[in-house]
Protein backbone atom coordinates (compact mmCIF):
# COMPACT_ATOMS: atom_id res chain seq x y z
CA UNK A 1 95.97 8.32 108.84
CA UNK A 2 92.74 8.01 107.02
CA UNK A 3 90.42 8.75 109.98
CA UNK A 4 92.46 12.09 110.42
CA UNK A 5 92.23 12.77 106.60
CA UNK A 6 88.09 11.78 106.97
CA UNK A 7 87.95 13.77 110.18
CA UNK A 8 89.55 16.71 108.41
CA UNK A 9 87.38 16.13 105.28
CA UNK A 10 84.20 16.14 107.77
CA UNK A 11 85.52 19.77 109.16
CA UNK A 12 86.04 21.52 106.27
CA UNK A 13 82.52 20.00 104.99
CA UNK A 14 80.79 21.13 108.23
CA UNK A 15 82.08 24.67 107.47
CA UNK A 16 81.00 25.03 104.36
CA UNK A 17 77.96 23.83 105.24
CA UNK A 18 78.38 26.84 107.93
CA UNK A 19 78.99 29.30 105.31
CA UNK A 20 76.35 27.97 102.53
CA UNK A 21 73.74 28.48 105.55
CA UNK A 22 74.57 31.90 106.32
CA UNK A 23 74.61 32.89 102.77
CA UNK A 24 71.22 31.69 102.42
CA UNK A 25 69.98 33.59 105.79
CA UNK A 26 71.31 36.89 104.18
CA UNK A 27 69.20 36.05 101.27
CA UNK A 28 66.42 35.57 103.48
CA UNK A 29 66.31 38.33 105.34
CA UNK A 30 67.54 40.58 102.18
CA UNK A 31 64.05 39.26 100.71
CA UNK A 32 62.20 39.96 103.38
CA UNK A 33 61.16 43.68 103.10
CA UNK A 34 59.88 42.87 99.48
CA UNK A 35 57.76 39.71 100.94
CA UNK A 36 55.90 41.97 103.61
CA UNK A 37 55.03 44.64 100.93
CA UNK A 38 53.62 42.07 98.22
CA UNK A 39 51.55 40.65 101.26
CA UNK A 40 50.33 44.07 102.42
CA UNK A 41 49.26 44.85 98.88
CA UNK A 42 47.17 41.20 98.37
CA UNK A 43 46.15 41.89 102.04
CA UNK A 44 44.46 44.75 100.84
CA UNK A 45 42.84 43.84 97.75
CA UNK A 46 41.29 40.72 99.68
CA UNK A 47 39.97 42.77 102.61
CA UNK A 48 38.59 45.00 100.06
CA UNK A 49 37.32 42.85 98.15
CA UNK A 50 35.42 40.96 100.83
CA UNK A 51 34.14 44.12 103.02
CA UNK A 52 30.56 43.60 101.57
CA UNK A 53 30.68 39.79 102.31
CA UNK A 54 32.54 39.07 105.54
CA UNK A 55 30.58 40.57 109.11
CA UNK A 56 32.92 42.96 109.98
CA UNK A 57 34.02 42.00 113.13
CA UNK A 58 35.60 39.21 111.83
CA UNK A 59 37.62 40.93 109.25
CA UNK A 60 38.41 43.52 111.38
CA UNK A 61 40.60 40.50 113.64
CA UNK A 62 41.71 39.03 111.11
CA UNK A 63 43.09 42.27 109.59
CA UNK A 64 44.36 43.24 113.11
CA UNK A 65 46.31 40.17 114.15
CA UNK A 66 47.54 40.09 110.37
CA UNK A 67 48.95 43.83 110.46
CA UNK A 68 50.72 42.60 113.77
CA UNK A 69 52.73 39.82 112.48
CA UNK A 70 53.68 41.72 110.17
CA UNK A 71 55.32 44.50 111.98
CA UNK A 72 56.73 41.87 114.48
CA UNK A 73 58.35 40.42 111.17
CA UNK A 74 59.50 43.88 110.25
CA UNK A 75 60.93 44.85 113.34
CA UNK A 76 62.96 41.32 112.99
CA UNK A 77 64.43 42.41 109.90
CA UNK A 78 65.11 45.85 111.78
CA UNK A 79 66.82 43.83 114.51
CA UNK A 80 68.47 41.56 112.54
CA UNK A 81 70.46 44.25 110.08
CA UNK A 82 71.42 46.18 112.63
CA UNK A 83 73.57 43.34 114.46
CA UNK A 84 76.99 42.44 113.75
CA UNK A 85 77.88 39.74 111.24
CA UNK A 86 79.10 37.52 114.29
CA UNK A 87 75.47 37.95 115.63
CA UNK A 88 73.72 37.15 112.69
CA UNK A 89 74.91 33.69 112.09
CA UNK A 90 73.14 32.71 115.10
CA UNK A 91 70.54 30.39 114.48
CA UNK A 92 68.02 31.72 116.87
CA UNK A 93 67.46 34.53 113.55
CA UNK A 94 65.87 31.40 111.20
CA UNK A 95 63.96 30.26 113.87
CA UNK A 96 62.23 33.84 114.65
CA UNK A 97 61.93 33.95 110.77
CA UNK A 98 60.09 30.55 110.62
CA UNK A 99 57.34 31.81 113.92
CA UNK A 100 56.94 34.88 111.91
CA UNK A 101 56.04 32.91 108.11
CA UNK A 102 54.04 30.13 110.32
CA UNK A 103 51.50 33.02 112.10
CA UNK A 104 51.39 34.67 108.63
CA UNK A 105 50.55 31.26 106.46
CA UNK A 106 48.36 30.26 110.06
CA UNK A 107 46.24 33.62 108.96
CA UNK A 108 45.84 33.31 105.69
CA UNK A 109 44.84 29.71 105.69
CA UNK A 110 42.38 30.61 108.33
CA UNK A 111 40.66 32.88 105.71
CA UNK A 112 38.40 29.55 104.65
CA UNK A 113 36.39 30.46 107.47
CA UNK A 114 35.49 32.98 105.99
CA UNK A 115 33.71 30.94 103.35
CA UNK A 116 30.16 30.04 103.60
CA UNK A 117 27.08 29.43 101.88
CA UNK A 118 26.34 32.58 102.16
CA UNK A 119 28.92 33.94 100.45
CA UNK A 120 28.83 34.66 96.42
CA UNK A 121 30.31 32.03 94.33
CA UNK A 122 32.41 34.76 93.25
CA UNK A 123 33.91 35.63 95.64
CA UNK A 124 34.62 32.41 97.45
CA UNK A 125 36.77 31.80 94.23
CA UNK A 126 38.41 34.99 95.13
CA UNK A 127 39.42 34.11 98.35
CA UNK A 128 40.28 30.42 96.70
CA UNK A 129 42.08 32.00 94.39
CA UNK A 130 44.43 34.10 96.22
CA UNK A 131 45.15 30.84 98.65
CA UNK A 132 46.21 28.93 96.11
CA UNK A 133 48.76 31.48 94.67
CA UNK A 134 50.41 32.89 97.92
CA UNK A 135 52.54 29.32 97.99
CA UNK A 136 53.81 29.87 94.60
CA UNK A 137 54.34 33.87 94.86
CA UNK A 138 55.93 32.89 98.32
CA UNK A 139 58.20 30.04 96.97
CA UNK A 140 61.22 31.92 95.69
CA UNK A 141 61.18 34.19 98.95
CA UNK A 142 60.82 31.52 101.45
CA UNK A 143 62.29 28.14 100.01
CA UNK A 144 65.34 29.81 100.55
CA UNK A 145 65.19 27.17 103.69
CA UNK A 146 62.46 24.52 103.51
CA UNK A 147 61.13 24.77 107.01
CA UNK A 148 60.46 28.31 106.34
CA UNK A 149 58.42 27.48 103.10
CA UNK A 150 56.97 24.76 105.11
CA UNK A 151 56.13 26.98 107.78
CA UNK A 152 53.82 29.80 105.40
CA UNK A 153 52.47 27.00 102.73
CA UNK A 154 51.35 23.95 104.85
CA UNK A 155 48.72 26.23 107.04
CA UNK A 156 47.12 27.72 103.86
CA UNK A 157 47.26 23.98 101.72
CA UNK A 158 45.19 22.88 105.55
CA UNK A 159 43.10 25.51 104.89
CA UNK A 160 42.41 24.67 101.68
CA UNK A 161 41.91 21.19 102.69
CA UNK A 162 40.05 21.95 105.21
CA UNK A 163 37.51 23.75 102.74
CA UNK A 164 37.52 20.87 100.25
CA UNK A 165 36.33 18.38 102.56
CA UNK A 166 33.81 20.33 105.26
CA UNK A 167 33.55 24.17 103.69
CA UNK A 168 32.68 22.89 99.91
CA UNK A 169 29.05 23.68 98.46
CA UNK A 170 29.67 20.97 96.23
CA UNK A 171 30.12 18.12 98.86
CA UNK A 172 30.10 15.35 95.93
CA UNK A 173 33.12 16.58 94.87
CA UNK A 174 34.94 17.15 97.97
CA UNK A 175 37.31 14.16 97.68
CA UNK A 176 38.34 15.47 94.16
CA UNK A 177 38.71 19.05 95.28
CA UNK A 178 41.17 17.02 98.26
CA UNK A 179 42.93 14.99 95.47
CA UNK A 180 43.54 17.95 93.83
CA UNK A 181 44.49 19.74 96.63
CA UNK A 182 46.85 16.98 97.45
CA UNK A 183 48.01 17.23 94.13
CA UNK A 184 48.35 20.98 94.12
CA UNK A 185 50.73 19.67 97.61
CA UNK A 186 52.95 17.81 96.07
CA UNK A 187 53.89 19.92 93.33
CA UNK A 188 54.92 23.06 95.92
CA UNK A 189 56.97 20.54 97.39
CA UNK A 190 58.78 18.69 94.26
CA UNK A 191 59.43 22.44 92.92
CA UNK A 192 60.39 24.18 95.88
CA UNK A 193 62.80 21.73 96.96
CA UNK A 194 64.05 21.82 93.46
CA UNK A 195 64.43 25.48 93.58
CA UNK A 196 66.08 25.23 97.21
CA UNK A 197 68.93 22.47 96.17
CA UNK A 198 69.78 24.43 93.00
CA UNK A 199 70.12 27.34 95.08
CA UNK A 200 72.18 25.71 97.77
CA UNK A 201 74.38 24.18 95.00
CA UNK A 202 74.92 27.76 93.47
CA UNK A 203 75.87 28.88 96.94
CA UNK A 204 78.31 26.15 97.62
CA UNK A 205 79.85 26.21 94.60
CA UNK A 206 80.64 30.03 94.31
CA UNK A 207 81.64 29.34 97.24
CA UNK A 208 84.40 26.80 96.62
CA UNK A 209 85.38 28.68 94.03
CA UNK A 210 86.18 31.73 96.21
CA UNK A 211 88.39 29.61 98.30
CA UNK A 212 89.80 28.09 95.48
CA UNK A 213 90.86 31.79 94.12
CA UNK A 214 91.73 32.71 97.38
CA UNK A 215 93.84 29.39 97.17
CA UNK A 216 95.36 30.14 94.00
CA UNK A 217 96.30 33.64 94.96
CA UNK A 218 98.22 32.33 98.16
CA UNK A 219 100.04 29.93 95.78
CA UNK A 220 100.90 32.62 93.07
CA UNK A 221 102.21 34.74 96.18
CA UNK A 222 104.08 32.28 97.20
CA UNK A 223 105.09 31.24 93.56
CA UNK A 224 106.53 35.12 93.63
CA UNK A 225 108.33 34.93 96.34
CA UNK A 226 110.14 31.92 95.33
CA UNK A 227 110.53 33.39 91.68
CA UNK A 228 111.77 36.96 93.19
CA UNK A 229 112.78 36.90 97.02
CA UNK A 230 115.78 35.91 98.29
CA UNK A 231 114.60 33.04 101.15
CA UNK A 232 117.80 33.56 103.67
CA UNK A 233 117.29 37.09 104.05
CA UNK A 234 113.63 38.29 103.02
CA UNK A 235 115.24 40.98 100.62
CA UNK A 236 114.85 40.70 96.30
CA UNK A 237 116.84 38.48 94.44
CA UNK A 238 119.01 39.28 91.61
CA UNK A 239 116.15 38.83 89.45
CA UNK A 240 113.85 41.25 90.92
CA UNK A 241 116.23 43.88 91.25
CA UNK A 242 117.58 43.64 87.52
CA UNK A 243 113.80 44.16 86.62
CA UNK A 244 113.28 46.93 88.92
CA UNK A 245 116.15 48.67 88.15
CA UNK A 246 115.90 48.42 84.52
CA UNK A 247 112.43 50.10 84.93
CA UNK A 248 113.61 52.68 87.24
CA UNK A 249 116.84 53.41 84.45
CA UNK A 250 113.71 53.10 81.99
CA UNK A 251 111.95 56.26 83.85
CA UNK A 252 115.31 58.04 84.61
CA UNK A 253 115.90 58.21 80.75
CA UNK A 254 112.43 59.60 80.05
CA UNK A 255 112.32 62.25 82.95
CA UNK A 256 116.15 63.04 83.09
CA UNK A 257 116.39 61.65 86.67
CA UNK A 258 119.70 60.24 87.97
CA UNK A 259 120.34 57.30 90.37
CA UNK A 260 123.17 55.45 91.98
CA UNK A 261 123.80 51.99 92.12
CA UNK A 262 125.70 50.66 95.20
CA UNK A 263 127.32 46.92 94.78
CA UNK A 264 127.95 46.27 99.11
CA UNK A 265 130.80 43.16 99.51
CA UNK A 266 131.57 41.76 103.32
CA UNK A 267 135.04 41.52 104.33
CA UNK A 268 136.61 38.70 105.48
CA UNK A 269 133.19 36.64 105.03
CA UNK A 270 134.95 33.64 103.58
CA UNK A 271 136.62 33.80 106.95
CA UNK A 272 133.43 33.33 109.19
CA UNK A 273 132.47 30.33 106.83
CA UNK A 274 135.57 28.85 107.58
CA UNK A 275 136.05 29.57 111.51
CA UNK A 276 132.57 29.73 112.61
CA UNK A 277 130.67 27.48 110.05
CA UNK A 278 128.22 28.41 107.43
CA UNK A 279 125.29 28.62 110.00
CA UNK A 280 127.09 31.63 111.38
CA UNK A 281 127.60 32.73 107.70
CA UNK A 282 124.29 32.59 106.99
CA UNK A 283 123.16 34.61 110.30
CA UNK A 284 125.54 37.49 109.39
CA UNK A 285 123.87 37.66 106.20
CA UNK A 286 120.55 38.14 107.65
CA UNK A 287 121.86 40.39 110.11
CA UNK A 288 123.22 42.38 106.99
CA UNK A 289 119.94 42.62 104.94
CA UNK A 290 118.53 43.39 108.13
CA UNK A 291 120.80 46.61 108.71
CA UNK A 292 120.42 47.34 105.47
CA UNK A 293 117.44 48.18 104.95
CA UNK A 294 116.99 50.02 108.20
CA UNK A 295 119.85 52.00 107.37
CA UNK A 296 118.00 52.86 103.91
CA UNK A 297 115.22 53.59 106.13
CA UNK A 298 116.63 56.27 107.89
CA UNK A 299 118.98 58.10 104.92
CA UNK A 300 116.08 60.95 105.17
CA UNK A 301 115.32 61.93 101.60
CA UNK A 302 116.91 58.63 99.85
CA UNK A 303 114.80 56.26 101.87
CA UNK A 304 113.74 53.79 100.13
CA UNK A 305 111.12 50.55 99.39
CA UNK A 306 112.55 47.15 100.07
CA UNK A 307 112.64 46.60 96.32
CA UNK A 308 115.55 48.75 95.67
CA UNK A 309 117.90 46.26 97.77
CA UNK A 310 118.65 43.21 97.33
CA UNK A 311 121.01 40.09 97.58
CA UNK A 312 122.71 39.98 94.67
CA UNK A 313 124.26 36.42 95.44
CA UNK A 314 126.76 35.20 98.24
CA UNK A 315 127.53 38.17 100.36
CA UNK A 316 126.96 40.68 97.87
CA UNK A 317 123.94 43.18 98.00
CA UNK A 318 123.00 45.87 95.63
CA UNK A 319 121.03 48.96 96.56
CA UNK A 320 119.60 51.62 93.79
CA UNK A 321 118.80 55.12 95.09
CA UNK A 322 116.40 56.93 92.98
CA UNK A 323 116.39 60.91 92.30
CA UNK A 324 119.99 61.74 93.48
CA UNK A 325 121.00 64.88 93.60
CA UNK A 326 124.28 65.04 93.99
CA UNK A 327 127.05 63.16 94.73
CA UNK A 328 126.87 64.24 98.29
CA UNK A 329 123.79 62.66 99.06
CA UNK A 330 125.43 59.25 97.71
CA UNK A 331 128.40 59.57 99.79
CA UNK A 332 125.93 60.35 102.83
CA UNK A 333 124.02 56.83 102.58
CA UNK A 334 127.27 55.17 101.95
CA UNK A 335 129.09 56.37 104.84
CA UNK A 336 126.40 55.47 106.82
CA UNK A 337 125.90 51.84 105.51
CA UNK A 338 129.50 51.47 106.20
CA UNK A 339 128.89 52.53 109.43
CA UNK A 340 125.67 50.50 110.49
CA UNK A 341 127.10 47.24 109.00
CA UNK A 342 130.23 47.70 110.56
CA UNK A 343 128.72 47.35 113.80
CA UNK A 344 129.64 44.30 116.05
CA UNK A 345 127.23 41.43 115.91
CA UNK A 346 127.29 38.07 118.02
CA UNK A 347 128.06 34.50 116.07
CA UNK A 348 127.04 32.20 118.35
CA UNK A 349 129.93 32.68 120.89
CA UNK A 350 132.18 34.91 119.13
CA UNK A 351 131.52 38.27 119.01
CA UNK A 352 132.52 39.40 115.34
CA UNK A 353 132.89 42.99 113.79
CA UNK A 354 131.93 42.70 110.03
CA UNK A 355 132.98 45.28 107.69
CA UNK A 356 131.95 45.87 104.11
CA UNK A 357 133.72 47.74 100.26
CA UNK A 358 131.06 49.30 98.40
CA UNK A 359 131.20 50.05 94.74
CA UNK A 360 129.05 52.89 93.44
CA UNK A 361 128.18 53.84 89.87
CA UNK A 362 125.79 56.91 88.38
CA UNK A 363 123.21 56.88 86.19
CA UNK A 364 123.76 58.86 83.41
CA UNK A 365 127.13 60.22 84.36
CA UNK A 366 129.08 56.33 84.28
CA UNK A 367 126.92 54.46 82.31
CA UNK A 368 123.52 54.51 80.46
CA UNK A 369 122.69 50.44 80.60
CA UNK A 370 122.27 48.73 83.30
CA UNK A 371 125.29 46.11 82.60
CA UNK A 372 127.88 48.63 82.20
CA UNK A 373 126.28 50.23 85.48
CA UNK A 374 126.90 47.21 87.31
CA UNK A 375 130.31 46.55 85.70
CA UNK A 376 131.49 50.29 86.65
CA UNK A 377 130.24 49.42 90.56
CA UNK A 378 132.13 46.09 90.55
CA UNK A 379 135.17 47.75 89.45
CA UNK A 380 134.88 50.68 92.30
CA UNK A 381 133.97 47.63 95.09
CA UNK A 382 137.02 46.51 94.34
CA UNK A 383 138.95 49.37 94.45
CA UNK A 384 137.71 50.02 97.78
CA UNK A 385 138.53 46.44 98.52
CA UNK A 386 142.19 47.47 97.70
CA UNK A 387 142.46 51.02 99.89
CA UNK A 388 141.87 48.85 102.71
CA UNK A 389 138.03 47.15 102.89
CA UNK A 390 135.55 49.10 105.15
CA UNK A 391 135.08 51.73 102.77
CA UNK A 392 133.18 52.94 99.97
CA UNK A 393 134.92 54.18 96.33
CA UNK A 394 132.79 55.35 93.63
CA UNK A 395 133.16 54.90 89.75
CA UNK A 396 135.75 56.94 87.64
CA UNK A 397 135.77 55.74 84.06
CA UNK A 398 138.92 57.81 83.20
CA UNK A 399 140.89 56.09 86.04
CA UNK A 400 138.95 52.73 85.94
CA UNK A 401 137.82 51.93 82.44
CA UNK A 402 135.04 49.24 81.36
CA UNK A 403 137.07 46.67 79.34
């Protein structure tokens, strides 16, 4: 039992793992366009600013090869927006990424070489300078995942290494200039990795809570399902349809509109409890919600949402049709309820024909509440109970009276 709960705790770990990754690659990719702009501009203003001091062959290459990986890194983004969200969770994207940031921190760190005694103090400290803040301008961009950061940083901190130790006109300071370079190292590292967990534990935790709302909104479904659906038959409760019904009586009162309650009574279904068993009870229940609402379905202009039938309790079910006409439209989805529930059904081996009484009251005509509305239905389902069963009988208060 507890390796299947630990194996099961391992899954969903791995796929949130899954999902905190490819949240991470969008962000990636998303930052992307803005990282090859900032390093076309600095680009720029360092091949400027070195035109007068570097032979220009060599800046020439170097400006060549760098204006290449960066449309190869542009056309990855391309590529990579225009597949499908099943594509892009392939990890062959963050590896592409990482080739692209490793030629374009390979290129910039190789700008030491273009240091020399030749060069102006000032503007080897230009070039020094702009090394040393391309791993910090870089870091929120690209320590998004640490191999990327890794990938663009550690060439230019060799570079600058590289510089301190064999490039340096000061050679008796060259293992401070590497201490501090080492130094300069460590602190990319300690705060990128800091900035990459706290945005990994942002991730994952927005994350968790979106499943937990998703969780919580499953439950509250369910929660109102329980609380207003009937579970034998799939159709409201009495509970749902005394709220919806007072509404609907609510909005008939304000816009004049009149509606018809039907209270719907099987014959005879103490009968199949008794022969057949309460199984076979229960399955001509569902067999009556089912016809039902396909017979409210079909009734043309009086067709109806689920909501406006419902079980009421045992085998009675109550059905409210808004906007009624007249009287004639009533008596039109009442004959034919009597006639699709009427139709033969099969319990188990017996082949049964069910029939139902239906009781109908108006709204305003036979009551204005929705008590008396339902009192004035009871009364006329049993009336029709009395001429017979299998028919329909509607209110009259003269005849029938609301005591």
């Amino acid at each position: 039992m507890d390796s299947d709960h630990d194996a099961g705790s391992a899954a969903v770990g791995e796929e949130l793992k899954r999902s905190v990754d490819t949240r991470l690659l969008e962000l990636l990719f998303s930052a992307g366009p803005r990282i090859i702009a900032a390093s076309v501009v600095v680009a720029a203003v360092v091949v400027l600013a070195l035109r007068a001091a570097v032979p220009g062959s060599s800046l020439l290459l170097w400006s060549g090869l760098f204006l290449l990986v960066l449309v190869l890194r542009f056309l990855l983004m391309i590529r990579w927006r225009r597949a499908d969200a099943a594509a892009r969770r392939s990890p062959h994207w963050l590896w592409l990424y990482t080739l692209g940031t490793l030629a374009a921190g390979s290129l910039w760190g190789s700008a030491v070489l273009f240091l020399s005694s030749e060069m102006s103090l000032s503007h080897q400290l230009f070039v020094l300078v702009a090394l040393v803040g391309l791993p910090i301008a870089a870091m929120p961009g690209d320590s998004v995942f640490m191999r990327v950061y890794y990938a663009f940083a550690l060439p230019i901190v060799a570079g600058l290494l590289y510089w301190a130790l064999f490039a340096s006109q000061t050679q008796q300071l060259s293992i401070h200039f590497s201490l501090l370079v080492a130094a300069y190292a460590a602190v990319l590292w300690v705060t990128a990795h800091s900035y990459h967990d706290r945005l990994r534990q942002s991730i994952e935790m927005g994350l968790k809570n979106e499943q937990l709302v998703r969780q919580l909104s499953r439950s509250n479904r369910q929660l109102e399902q329980l609380a207003y659906l009937d579970p034998l038959t799939g159709l409201s409760n009495r509970r749902w349809f005394q709220l919806e019904a007072q509404q609907e009586l609510d909005r008939g009162a304000r816009s004049n509109r009149r509606l018809a309650l039907l209270l719907i009574d099987l014959d005879n279904f103490k009968q199949v409890n008794d022969t057949l068993g309460h199984e076979m009870g229960d399955q001509l229940l569902q067999v009556t919600a089912r016809r039902l609402t396909e017979s409210l379905r079909h009734t043309d202009a009086l067709a109806r949402n689920l909501s406006d039938a419902a079980r009421f309790g045992g085998d009675e079910f109550t059905v409210l049709l808004e906007d009624v006409d007249d009287r004639q439209g009533v008596e039109q989805a009442a004959a034919r309820l009597i006639e699709t529930l009427s139709a033969t059904v099969m319990l188990g081996d017996v082949e049964w024909r069910p029939s139902a009484s239906i009781g109908i009251a108006l709204y305003p005509e036979h009551a204005s509440r929705l008590g008396e509305l339902m009192r004035g239905a009871d009364v006329a389902m049993y009336i029709a109970k009395k001429r017979g069963r299998n028919r329909y009988c509607f209110f009259e208060p003269d005849r029938d009276g609301l005591s």
